[in-house]
N, C-alpha and C. Protein backbone atom coordinates (compact mmCIF):
# COMPACT_ATOMS: atom_id res chain seq x y z
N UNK A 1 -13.25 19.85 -18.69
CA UNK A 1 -13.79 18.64 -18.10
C UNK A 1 -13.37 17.44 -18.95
N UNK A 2 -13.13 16.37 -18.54
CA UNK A 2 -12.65 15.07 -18.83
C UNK A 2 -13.82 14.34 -18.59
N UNK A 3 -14.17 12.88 -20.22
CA UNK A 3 -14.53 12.09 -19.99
C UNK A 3 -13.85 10.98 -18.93
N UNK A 4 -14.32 10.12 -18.63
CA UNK A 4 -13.66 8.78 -17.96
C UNK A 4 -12.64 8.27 -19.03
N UNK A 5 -12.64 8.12 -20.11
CA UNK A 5 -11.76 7.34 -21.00
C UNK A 5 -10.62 8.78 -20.63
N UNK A 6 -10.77 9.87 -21.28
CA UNK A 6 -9.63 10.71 -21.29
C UNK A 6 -8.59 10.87 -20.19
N UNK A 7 -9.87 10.93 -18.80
CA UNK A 7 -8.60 10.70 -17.47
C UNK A 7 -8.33 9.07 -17.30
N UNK A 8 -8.86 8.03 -17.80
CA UNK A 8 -7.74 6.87 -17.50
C UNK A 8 -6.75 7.02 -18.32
N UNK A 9 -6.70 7.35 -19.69
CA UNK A 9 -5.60 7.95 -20.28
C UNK A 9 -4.40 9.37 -19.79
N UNK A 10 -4.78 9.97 -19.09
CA UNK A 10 -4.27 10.85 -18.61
C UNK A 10 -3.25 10.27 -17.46
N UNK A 11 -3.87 9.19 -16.66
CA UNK A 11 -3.09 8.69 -15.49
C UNK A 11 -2.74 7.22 -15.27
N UNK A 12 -3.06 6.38 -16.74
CA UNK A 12 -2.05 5.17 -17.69
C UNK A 12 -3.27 4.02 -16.94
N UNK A 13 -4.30 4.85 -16.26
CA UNK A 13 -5.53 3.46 -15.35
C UNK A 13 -6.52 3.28 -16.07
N UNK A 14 -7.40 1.86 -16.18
CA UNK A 14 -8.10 1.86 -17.29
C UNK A 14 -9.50 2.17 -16.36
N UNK A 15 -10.70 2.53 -17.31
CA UNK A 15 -11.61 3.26 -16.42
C UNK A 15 -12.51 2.40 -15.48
N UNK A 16 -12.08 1.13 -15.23
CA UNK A 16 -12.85 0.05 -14.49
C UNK A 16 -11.95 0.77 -13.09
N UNK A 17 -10.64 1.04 -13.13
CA UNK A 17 -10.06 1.60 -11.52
C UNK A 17 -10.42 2.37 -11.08
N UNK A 18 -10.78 3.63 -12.31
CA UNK A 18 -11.65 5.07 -11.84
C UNK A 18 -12.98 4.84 -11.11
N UNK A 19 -14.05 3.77 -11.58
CA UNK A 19 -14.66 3.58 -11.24
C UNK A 19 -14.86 3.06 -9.66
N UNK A 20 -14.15 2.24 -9.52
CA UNK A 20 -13.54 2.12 -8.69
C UNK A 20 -13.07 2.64 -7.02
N UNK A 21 -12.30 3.41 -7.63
CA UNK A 21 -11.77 4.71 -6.42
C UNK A 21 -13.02 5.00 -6.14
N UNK A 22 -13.83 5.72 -7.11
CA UNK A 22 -15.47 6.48 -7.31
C UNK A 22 -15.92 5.39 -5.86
N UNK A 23 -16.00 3.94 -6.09
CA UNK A 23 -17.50 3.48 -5.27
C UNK A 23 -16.31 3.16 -3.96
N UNK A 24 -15.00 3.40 -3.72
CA UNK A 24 -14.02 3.22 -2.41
C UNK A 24 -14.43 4.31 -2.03
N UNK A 25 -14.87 5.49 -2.69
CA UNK A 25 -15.30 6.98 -2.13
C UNK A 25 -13.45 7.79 -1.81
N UNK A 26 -12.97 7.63 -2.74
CA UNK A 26 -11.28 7.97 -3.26
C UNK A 26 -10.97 8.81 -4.03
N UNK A 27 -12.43 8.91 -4.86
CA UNK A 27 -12.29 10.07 -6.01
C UNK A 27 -13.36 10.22 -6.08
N UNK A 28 -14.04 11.59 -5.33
CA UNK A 28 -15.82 12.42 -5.63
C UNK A 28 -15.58 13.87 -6.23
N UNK A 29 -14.98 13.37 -7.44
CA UNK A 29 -15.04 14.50 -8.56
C UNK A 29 -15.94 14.34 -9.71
N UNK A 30 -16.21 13.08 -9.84
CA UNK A 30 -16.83 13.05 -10.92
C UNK A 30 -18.29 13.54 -10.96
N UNK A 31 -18.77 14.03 -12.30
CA UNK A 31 -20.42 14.62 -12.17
C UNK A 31 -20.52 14.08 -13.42
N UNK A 32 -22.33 13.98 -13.34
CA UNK A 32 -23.26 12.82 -14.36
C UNK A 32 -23.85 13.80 -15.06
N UNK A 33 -23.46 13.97 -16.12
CA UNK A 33 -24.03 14.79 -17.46
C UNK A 33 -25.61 14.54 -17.45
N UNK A 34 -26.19 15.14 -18.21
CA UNK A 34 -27.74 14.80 -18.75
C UNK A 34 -27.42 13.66 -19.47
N UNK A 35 -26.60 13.71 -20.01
CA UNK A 35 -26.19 11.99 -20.94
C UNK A 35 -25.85 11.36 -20.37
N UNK A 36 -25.94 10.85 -19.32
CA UNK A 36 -25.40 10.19 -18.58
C UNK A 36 -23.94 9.63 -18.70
N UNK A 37 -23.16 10.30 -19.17
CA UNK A 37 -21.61 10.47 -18.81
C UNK A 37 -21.25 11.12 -17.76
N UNK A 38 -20.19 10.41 -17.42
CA UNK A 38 -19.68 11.22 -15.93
C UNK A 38 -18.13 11.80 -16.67
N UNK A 39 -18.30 13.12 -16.05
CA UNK A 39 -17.09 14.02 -16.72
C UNK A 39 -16.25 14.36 -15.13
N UNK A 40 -15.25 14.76 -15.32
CA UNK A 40 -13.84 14.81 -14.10
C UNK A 40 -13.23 16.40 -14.53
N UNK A 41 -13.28 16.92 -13.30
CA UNK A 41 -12.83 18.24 -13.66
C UNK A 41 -10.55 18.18 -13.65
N UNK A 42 -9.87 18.68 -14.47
CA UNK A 42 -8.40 18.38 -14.45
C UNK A 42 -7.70 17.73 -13.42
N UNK A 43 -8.99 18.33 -12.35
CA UNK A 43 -7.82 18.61 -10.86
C UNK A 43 -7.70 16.53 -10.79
N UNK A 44 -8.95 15.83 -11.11
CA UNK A 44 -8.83 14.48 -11.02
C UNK A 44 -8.03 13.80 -11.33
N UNK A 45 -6.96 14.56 -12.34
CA UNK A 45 -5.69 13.62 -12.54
C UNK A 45 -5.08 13.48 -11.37
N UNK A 46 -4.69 14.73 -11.02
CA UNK A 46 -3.57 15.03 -9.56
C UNK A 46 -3.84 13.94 -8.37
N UNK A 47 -5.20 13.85 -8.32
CA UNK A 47 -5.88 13.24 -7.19
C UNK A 47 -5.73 11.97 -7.59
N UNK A 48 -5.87 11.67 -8.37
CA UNK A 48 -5.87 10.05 -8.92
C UNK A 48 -3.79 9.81 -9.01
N UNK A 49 -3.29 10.17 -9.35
CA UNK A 49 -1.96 10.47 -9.06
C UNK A 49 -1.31 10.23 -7.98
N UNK A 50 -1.96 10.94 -6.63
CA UNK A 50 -1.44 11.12 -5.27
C UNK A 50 -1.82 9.91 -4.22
N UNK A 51 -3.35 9.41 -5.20
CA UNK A 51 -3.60 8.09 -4.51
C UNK A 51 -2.74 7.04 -4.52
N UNK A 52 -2.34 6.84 -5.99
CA UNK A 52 -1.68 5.95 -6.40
C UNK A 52 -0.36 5.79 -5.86
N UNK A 53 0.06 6.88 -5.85
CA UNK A 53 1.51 6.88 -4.86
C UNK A 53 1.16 7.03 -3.52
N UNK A 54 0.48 7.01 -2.77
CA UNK A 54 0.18 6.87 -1.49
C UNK A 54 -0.17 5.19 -1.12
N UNK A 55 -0.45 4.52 -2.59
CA UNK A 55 -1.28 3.06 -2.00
C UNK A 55 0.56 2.27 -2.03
N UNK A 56 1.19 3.22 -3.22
CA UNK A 56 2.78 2.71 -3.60
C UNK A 56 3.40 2.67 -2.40
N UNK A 57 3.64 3.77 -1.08
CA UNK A 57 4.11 3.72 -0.12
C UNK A 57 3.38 3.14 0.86
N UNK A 58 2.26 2.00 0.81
CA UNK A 58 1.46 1.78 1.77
C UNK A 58 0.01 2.26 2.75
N UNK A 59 0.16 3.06 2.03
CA UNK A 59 -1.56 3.74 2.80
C UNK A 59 -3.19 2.48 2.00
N UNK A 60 -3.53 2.59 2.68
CA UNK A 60 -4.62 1.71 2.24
C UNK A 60 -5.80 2.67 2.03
N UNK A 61 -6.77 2.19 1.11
CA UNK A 61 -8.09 2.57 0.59
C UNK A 61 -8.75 3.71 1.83
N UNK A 62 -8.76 2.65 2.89
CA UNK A 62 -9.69 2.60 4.42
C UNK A 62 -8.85 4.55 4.86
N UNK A 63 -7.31 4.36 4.87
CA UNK A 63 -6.35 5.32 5.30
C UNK A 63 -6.90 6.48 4.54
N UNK A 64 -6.92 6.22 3.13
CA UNK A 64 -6.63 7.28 2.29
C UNK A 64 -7.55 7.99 2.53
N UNK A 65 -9.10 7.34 2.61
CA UNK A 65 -10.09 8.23 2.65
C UNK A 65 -10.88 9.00 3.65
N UNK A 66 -10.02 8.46 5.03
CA UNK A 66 -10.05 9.15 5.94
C UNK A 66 -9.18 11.18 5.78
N UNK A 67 -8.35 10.88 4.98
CA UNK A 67 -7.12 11.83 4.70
C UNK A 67 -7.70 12.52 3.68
N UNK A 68 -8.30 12.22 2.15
CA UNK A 68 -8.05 12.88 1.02
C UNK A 68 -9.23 13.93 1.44
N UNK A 69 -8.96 15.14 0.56
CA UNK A 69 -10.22 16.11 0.90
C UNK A 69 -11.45 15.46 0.02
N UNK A 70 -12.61 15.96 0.22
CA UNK A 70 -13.69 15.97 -0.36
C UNK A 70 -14.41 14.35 0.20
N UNK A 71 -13.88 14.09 1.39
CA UNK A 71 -14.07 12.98 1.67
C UNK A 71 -14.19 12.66 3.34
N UNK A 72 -14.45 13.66 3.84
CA UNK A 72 -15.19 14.31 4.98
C UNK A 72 -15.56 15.68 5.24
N UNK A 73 -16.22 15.76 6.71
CA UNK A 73 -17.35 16.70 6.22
C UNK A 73 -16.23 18.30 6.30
N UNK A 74 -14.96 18.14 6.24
CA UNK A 74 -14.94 19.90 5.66
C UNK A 74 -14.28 19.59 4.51
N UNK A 75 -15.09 19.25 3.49
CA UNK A 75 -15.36 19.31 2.43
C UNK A 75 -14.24 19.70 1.49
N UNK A 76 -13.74 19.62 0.22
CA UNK A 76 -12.75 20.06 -0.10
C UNK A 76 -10.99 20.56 0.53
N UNK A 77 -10.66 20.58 1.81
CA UNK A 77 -9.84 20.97 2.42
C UNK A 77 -8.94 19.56 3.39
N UNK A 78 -7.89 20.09 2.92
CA UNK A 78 -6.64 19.22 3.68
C UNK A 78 -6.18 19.32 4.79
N UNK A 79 -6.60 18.23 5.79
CA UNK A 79 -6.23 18.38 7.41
C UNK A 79 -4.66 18.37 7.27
N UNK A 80 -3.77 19.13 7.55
CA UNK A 80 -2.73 19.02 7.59
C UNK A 80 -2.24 18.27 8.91
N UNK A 81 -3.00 18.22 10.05
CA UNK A 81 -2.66 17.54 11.63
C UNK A 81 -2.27 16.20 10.99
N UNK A 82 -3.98 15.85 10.40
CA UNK A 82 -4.28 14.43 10.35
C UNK A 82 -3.07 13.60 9.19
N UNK A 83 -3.28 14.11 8.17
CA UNK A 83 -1.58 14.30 7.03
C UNK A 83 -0.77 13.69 7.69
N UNK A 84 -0.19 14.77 8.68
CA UNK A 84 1.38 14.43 9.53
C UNK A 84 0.94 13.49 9.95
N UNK A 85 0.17 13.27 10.55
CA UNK A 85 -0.21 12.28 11.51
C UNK A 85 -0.15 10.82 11.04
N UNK A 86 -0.91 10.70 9.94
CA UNK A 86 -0.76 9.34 9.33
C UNK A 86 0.83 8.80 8.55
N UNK A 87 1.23 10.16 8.31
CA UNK A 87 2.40 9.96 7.68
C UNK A 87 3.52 9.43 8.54
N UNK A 88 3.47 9.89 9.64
CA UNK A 88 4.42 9.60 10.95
C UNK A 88 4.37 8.11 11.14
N UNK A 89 2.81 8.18 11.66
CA UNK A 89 2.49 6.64 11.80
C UNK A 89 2.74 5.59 10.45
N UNK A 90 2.53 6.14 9.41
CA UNK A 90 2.82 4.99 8.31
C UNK A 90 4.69 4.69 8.23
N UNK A 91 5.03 5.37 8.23
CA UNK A 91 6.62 5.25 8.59
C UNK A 91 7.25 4.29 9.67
N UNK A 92 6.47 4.65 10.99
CA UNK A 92 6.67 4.03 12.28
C UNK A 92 6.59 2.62 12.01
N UNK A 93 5.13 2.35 11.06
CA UNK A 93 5.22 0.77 10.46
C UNK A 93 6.25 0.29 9.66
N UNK A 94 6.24 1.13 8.38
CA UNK A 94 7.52 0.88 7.84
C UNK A 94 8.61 0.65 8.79
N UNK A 95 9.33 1.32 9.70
CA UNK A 95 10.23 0.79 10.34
C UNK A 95 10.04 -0.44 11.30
N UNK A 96 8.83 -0.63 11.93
CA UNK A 96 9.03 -1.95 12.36
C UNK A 96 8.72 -3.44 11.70
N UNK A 97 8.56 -3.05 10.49
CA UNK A 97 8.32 -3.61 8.92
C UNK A 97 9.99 -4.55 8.73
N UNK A 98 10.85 -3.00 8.52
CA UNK A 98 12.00 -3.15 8.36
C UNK A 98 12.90 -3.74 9.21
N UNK A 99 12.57 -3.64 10.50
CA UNK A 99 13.49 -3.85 11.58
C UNK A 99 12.79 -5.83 11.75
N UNK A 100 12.03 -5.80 11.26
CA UNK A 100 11.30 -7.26 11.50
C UNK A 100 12.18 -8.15 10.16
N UNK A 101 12.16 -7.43 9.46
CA UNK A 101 13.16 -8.00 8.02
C UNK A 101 14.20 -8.26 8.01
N UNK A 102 14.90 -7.83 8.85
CA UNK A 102 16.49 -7.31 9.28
C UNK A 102 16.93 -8.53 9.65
N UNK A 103 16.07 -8.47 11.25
CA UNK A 103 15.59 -9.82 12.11
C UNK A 103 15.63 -11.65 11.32
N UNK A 104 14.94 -11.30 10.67
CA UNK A 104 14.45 -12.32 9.74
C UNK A 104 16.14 -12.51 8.96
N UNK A 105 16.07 -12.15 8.01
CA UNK A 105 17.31 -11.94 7.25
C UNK A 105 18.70 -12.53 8.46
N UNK A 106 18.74 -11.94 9.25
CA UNK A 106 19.69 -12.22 9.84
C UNK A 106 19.76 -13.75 10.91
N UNK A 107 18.86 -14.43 11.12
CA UNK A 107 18.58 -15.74 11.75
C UNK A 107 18.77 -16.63 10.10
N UNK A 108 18.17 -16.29 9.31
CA UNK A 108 18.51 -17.03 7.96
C UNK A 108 19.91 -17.53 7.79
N UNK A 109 20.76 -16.12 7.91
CA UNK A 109 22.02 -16.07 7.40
C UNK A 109 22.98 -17.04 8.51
N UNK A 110 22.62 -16.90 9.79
CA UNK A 110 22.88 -17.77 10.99
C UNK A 110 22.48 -19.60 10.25
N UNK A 111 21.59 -19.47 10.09
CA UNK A 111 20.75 -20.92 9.36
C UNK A 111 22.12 -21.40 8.42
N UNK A 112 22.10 -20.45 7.56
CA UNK A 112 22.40 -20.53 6.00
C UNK A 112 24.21 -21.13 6.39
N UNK A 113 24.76 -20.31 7.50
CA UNK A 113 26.34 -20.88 8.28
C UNK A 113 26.32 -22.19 8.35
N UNK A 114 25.12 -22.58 9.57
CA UNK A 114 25.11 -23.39 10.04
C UNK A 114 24.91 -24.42 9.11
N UNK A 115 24.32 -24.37 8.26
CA UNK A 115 23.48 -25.66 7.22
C UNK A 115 25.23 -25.95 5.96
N UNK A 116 26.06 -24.78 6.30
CA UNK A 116 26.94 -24.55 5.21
C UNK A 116 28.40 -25.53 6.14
N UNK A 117 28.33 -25.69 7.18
CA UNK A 117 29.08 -26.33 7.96
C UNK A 117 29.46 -27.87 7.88
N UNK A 118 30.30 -28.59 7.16
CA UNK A 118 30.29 -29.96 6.91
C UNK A 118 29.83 -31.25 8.56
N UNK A 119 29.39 -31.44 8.26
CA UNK A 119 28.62 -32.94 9.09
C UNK A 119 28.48 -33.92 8.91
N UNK A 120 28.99 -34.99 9.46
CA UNK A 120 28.46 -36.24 9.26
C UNK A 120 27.93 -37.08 10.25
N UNK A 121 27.94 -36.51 11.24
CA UNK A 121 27.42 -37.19 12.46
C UNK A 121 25.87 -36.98 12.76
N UNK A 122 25.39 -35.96 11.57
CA UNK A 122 23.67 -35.89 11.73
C UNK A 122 23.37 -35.73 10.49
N UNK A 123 21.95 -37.10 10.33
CA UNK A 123 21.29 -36.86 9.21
C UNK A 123 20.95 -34.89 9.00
N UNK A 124 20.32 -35.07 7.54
CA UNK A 124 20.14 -33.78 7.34
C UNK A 124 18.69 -33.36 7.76
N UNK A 125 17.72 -34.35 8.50
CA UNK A 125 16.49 -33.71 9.02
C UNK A 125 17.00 -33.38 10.51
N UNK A 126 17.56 -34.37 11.40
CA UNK A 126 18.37 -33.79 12.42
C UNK A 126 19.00 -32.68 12.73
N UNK A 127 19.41 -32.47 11.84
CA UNK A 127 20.67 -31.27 11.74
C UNK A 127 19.83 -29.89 11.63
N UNK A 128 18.28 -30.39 9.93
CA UNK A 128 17.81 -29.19 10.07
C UNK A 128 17.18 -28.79 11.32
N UNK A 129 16.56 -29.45 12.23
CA UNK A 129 15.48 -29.57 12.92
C UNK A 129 16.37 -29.00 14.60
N UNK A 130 17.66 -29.72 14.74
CA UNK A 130 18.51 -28.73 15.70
C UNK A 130 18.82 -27.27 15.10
N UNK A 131 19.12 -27.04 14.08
CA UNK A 131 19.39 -25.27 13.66
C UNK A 131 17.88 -24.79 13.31
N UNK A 132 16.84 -25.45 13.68
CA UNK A 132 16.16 -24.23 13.68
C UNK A 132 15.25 -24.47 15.13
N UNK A 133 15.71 -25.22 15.87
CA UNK A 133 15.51 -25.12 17.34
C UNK A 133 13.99 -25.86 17.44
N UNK A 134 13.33 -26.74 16.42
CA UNK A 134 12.60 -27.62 16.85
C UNK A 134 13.34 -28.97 17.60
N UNK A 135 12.02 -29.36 18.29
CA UNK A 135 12.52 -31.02 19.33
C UNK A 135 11.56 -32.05 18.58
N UNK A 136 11.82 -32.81 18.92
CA UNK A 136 11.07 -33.91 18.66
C UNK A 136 10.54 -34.73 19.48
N UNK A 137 9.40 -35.48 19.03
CA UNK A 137 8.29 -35.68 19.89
C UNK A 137 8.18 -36.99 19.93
């Protein structure tokens, strides 16, 4: 069993995050000694680990704890449906994440031509205000 100081050391988080996860309901490993220390059985590194790289690829607090075990009612055990499931869907965002970036990126670079094009026949609020397809009022 692990104090709180030993597993924020174990997984580089200081124990205000452990705490943390604890009241997001992200990590219900911990148990309250008669001394009122709360001790973490090993497995809490892993778990504290898998969160962290899950929040790295985008899953949120709300996501995670729908997903992690010990954090609905069959208790300890990993829905593997629900897993795929979110995983699929978190991707699906990622790609229209990406494909929105692309988008973006690429009207810029259109901009970036156009603005790179010598002119003298339009001020430069004119000029910006035709390449990016505002009118004026």
């Amino acid at each position: 069993m692990l104090k709180i100081g030993e597993l924020a050391k174990k997984t580089g988080l200081n124990p205000s995050k452990i705490r943390f996860f604890e009241k997001e309901g992200l990590l219900n490993l911990g148990t309250r000694q008669a001394n009122g220390y709360r001790t973490y059985p090993i497995e809490a590194v892993d778990l504290i680990l898998l969160i962290l790289q899950a929040q790295e690829v985008g899953f949120t607090n709300k996501e995670l704890k729908a997903l992690l075990p010990g954090t609905q009612p069959t208790e300890g055990l990993w829905s593997h449906d629900a897993l795929k499931t979110a995983v699929v869907k978190k991707m699906a965002t990622l790609t229209q994440i990406q494909q929105k970036l692309a988008d973006n990126q690429r009207k810029l670079q259109n901009i970036l031509e156009e603005l790179e094009q010598p002119s003298d026949a339009e001020d430069c609020v004119t000029r910006a205000m035709r390449i990016l397809g505002v009118t004026r009022h």
